[in-house]
PDB file of N, CA and C in Angstrom:
ATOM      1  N   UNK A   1      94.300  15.237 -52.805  1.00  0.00           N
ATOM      2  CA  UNK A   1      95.450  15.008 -51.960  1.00  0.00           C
ATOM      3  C   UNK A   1      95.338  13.635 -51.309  1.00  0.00           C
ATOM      4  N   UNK A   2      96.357  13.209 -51.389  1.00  0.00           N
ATOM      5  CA  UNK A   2      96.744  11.463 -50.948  1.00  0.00           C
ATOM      6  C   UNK A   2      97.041  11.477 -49.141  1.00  0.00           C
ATOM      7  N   UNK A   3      96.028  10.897 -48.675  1.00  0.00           N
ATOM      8  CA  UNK A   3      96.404  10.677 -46.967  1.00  0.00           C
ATOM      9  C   UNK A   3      96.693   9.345 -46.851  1.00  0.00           C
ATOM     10  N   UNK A   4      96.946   8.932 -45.428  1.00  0.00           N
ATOM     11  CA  UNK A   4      97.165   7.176 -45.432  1.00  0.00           C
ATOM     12  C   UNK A   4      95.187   6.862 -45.270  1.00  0.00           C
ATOM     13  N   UNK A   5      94.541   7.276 -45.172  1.00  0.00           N
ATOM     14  CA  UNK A   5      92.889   7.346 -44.591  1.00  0.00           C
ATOM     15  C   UNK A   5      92.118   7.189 -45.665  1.00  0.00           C
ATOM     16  N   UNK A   6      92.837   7.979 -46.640  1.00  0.00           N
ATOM     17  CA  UNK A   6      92.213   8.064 -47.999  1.00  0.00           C
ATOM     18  C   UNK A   6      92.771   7.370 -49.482  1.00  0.00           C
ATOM     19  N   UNK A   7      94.129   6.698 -48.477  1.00  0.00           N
ATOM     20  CA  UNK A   7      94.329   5.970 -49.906  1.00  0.00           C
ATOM     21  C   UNK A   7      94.137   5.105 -50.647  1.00  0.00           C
ATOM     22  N   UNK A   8      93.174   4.256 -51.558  1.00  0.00           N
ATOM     23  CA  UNK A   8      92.951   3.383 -51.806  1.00  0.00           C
ATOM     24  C   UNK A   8      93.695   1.867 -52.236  1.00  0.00           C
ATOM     25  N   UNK A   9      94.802   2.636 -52.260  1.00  0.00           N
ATOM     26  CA  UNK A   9      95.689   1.135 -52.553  1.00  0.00           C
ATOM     27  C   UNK A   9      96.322   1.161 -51.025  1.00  0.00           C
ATOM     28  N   UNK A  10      96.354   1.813 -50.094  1.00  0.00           N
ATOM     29  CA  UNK A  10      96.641   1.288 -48.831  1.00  0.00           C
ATOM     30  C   UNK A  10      96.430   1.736 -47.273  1.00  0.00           C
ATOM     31  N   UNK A  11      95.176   2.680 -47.820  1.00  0.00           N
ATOM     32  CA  UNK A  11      94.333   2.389 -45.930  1.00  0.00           C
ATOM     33  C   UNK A  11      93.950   1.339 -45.258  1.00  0.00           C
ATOM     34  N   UNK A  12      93.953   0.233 -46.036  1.00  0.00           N
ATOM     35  CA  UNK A  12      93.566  -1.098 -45.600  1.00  0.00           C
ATOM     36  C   UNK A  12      94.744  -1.653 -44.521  1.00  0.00           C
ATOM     37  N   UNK A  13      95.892  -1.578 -45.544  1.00  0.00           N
ATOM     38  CA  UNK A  13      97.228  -2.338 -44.599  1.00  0.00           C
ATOM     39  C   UNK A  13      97.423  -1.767 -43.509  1.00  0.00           C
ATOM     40  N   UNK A  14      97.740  -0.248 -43.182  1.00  0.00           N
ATOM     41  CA  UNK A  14      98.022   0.879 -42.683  1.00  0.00           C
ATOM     42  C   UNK A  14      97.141   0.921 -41.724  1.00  0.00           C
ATOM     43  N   UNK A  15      95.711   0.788 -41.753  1.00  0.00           N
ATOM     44  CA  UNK A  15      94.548   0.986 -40.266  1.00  0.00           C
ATOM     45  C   UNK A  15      95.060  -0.572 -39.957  1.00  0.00           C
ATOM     46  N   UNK A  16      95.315  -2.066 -40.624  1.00  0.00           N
ATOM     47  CA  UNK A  16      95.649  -2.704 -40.200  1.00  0.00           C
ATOM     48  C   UNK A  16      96.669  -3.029 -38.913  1.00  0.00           C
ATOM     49  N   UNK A  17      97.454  -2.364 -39.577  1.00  0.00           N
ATOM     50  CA  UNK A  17      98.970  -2.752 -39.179  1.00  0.00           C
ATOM     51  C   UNK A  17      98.754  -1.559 -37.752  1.00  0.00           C
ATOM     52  N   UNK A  18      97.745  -0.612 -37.707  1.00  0.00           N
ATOM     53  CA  UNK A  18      98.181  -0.086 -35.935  1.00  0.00           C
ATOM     54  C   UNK A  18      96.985  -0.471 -35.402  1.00  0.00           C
ATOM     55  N   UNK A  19      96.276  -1.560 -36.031  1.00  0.00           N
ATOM     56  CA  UNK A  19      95.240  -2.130 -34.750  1.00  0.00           C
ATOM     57  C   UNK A  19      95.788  -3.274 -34.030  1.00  0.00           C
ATOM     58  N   UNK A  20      95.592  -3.170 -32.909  1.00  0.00           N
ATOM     59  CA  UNK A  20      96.364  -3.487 -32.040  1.00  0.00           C
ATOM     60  C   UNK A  20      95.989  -5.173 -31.577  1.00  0.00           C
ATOM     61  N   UNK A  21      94.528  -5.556 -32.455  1.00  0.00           N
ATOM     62  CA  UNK A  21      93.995  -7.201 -32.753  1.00  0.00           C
ATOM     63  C   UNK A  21      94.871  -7.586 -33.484  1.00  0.00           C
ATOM     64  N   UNK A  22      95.241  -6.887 -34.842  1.00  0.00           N
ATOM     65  CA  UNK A  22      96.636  -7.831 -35.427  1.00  0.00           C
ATOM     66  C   UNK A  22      97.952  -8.142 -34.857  1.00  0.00           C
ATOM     67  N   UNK A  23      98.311  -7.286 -33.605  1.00  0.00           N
ATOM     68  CA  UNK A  23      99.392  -7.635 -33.124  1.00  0.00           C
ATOM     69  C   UNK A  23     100.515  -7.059 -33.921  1.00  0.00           C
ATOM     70  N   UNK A  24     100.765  -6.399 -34.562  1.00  0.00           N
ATOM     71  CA  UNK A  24     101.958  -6.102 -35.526  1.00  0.00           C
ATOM     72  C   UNK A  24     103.260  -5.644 -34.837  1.00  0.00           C
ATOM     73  N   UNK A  25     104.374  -6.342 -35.729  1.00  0.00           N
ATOM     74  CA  UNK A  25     105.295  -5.687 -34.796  1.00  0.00           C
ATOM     75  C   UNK A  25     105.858  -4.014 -34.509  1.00  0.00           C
ATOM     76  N   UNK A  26     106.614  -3.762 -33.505  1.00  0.00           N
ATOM     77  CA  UNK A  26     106.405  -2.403 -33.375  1.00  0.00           C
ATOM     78  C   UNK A  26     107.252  -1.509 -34.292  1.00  0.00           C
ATOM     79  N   UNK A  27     108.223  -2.157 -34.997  1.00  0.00           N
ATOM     80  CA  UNK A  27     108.497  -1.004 -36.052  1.00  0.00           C
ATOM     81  C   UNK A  27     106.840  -0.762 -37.320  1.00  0.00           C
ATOM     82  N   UNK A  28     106.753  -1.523 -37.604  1.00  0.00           N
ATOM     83  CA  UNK A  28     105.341  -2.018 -38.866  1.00  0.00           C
ATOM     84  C   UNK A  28     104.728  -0.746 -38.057  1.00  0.00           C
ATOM     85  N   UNK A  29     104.341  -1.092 -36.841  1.00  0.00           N
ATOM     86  CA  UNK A  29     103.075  -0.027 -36.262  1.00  0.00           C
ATOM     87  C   UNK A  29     103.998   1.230 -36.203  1.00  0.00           C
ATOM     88  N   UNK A  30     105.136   1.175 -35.626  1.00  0.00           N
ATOM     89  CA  UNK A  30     105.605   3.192 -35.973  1.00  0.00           C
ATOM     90  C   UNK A  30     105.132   3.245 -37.395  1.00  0.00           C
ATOM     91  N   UNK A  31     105.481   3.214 -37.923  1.00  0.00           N
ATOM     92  CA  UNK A  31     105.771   3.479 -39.604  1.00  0.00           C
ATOM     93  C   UNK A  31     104.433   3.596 -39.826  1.00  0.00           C
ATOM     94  N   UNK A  32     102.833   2.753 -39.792  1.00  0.00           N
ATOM     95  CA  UNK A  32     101.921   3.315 -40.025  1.00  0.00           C
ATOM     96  C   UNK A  32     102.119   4.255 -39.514  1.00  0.00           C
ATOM     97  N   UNK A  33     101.589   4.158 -37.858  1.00  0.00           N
ATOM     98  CA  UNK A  33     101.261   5.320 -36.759  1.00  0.00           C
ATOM     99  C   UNK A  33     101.380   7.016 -37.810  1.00  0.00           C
ATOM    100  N   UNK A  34     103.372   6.474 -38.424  1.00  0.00           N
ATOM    101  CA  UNK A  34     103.230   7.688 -38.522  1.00  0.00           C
ATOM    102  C   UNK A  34     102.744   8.445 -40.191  1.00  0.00           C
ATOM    103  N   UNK A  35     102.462   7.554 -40.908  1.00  0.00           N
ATOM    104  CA  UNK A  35     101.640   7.469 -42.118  1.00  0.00           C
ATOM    105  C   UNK A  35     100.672   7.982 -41.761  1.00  0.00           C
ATOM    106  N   UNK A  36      99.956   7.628 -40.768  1.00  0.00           N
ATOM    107  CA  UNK A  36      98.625   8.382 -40.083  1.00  0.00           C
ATOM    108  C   UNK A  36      98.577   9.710 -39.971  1.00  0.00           C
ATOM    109  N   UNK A  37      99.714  10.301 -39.128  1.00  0.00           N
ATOM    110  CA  UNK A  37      99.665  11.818 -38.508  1.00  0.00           C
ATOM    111  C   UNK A  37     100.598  12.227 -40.081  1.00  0.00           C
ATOM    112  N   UNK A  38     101.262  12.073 -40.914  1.00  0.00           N
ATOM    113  CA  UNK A  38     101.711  12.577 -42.329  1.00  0.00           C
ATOM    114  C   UNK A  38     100.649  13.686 -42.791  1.00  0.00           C
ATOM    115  N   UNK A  39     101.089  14.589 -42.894  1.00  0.00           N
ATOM    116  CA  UNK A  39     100.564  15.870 -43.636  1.00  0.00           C
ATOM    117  C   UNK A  39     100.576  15.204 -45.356  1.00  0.00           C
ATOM    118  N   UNK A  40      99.793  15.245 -46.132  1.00  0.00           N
ATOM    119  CA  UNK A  40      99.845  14.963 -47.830  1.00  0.00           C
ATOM    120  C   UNK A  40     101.505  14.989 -48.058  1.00  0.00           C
ATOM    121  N   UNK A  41     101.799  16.029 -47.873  1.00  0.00           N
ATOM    122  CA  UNK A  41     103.614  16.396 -48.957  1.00  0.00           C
ATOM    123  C   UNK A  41     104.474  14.870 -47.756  1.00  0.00           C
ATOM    124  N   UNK A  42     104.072  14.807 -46.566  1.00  0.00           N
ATOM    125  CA  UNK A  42     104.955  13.786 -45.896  1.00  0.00           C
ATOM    126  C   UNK A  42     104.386  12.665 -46.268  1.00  0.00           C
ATOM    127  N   UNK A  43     103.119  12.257 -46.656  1.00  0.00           N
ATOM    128  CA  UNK A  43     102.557  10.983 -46.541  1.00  0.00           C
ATOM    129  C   UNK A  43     103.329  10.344 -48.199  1.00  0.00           C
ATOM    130  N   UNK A  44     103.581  11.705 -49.028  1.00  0.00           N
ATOM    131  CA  UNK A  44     103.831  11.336 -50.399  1.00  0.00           C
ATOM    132  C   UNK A  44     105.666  10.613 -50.082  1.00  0.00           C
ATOM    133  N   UNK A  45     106.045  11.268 -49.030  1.00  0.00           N
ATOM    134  CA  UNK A  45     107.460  10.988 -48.657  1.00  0.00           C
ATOM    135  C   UNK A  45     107.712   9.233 -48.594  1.00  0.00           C
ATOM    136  N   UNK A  46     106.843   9.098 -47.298  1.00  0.00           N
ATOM    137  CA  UNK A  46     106.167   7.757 -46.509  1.00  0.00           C
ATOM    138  C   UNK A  46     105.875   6.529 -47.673  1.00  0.00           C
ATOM    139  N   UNK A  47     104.990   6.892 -48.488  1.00  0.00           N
ATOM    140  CA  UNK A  47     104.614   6.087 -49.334  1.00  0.00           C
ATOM    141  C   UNK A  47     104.931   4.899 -49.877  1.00  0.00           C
ATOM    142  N   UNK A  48     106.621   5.174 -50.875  1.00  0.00           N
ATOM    143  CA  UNK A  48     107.329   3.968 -51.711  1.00  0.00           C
ATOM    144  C   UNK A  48     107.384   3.442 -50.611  1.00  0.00           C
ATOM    145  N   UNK A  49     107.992   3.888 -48.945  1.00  0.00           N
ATOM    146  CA  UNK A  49     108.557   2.280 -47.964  1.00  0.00           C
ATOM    147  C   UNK A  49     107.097   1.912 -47.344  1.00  0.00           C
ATOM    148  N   UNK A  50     106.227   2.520 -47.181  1.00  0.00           N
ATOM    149  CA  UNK A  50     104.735   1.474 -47.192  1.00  0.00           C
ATOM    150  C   UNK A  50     104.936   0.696 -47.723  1.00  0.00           C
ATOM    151  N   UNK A  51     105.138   0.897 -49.561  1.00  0.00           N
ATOM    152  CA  UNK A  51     104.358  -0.033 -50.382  1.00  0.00           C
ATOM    153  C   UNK A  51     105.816  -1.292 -50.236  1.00  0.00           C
ATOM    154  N   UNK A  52     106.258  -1.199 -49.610  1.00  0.00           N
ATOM    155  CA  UNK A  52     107.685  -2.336 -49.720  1.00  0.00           C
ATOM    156  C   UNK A  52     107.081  -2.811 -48.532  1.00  0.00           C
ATOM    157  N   UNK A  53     106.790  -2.292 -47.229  1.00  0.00           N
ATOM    158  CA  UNK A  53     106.649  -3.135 -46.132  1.00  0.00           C
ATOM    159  C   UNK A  53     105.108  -3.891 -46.513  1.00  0.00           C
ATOM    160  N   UNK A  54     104.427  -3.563 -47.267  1.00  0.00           N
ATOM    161  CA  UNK A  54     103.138  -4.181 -47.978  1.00  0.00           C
ATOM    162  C   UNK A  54     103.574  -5.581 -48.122  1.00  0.00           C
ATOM    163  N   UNK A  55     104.293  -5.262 -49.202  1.00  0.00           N
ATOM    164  CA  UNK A  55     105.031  -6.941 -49.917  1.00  0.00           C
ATOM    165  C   UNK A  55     105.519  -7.797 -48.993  1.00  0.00           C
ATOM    166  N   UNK A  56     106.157  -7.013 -48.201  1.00  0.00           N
ATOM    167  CA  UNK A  56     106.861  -7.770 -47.341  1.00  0.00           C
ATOM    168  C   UNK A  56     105.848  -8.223 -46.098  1.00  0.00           C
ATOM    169  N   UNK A  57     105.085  -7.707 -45.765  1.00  0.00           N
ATOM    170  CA  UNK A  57     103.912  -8.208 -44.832  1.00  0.00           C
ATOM    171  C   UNK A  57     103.044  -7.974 -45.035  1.00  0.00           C
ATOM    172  N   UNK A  58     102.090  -8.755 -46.417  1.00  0.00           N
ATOM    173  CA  UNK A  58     100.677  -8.737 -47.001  1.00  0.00           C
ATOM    174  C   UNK A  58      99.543  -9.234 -45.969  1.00  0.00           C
ATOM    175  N   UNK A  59      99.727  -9.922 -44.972  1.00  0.00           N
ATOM    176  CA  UNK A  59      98.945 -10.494 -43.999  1.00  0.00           C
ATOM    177  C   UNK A  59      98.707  -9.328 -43.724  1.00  0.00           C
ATOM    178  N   UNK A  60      98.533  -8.082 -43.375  1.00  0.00           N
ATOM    179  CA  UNK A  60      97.604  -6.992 -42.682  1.00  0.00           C
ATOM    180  C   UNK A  60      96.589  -6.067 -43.730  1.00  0.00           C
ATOM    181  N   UNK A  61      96.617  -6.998 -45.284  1.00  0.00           N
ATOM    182  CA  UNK A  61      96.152  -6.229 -46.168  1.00  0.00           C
ATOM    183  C   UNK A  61      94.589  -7.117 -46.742  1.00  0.00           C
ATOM    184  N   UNK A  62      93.748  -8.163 -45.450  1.00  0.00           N
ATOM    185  CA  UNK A  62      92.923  -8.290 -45.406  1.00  0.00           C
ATOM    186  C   UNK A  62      92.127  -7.749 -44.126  1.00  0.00           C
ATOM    187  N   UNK A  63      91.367  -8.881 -44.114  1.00  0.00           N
ATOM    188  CA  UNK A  63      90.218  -8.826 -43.032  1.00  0.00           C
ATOM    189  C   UNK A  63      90.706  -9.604 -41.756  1.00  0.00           C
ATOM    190  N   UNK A  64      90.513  -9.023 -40.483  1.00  0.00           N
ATOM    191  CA  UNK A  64      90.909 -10.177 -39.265  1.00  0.00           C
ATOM    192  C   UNK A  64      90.223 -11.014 -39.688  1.00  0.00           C
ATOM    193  N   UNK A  65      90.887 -12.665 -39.541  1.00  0.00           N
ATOM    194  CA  UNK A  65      90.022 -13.984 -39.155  1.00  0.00           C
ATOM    195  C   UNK A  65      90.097 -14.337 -40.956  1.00  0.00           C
ATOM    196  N   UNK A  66      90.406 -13.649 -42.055  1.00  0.00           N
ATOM    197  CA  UNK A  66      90.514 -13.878 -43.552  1.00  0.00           C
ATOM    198  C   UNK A  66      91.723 -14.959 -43.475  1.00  0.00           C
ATOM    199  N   UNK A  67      91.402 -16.016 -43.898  1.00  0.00           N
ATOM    200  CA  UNK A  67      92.827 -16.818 -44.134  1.00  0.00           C
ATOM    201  C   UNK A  67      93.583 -16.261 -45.170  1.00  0.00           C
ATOM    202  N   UNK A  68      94.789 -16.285 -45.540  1.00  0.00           N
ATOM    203  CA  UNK A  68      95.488 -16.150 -46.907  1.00  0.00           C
ATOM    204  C   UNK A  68      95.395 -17.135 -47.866  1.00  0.00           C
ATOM    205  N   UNK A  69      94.627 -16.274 -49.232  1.00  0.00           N
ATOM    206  CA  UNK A  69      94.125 -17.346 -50.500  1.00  0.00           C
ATOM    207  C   UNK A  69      92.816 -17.525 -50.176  1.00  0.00           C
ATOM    208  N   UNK A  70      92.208 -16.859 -49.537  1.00  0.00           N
ATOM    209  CA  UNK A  70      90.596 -17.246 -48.817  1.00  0.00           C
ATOM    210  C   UNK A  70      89.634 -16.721 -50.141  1.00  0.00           C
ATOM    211  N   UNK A  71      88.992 -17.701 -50.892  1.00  0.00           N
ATOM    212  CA  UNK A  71      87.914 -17.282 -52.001  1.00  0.00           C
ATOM    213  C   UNK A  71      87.173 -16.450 -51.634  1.00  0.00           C
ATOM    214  N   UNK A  72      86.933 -16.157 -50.927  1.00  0.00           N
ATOM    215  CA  UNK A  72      85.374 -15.302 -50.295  1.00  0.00           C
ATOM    216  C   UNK A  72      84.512 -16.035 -50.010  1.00  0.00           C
ATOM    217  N   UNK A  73      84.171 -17.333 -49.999  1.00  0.00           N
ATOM    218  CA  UNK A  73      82.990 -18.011 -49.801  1.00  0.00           C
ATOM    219  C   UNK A  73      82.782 -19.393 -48.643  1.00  0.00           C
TER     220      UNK A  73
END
């Protein structure tokens, strides 16, 4: 079963986007927030408009302090 905690293509953005160091704006953070408390059958609901607000705001789908395009090194 698919949670926002456990998903691998996007617990990253999602714990991103409601920590409160990135600053995100406050619709971005409802919409995780509520990706978070999603039961599996709701999180499957949730999902496709994650993966659109992804695209649309990839900056929360690294590391704080990661520039964008950052090699790793």
């Amino acid at each position: 079963m698919l949670y926002a905690t456990n998903d691998p293509e996007m617990s990253t953005w999602i714990l991103n986007a409601v920590n409160p160091r990135w600053n995100a704006g406050s619709f971005v953070r409802a919409i995780a927030e509520a990706a978070i408390a999603a039961d599996n059958e709701n999180y499957a609901l949730l999902r496709p408009g994650l993966l659109e607000l992804r695209r649309k705001y990839p900056e929360y789908d690294r590391e704080l302090g990661e520039s964008r395009g950052s090699s790793g090194s």
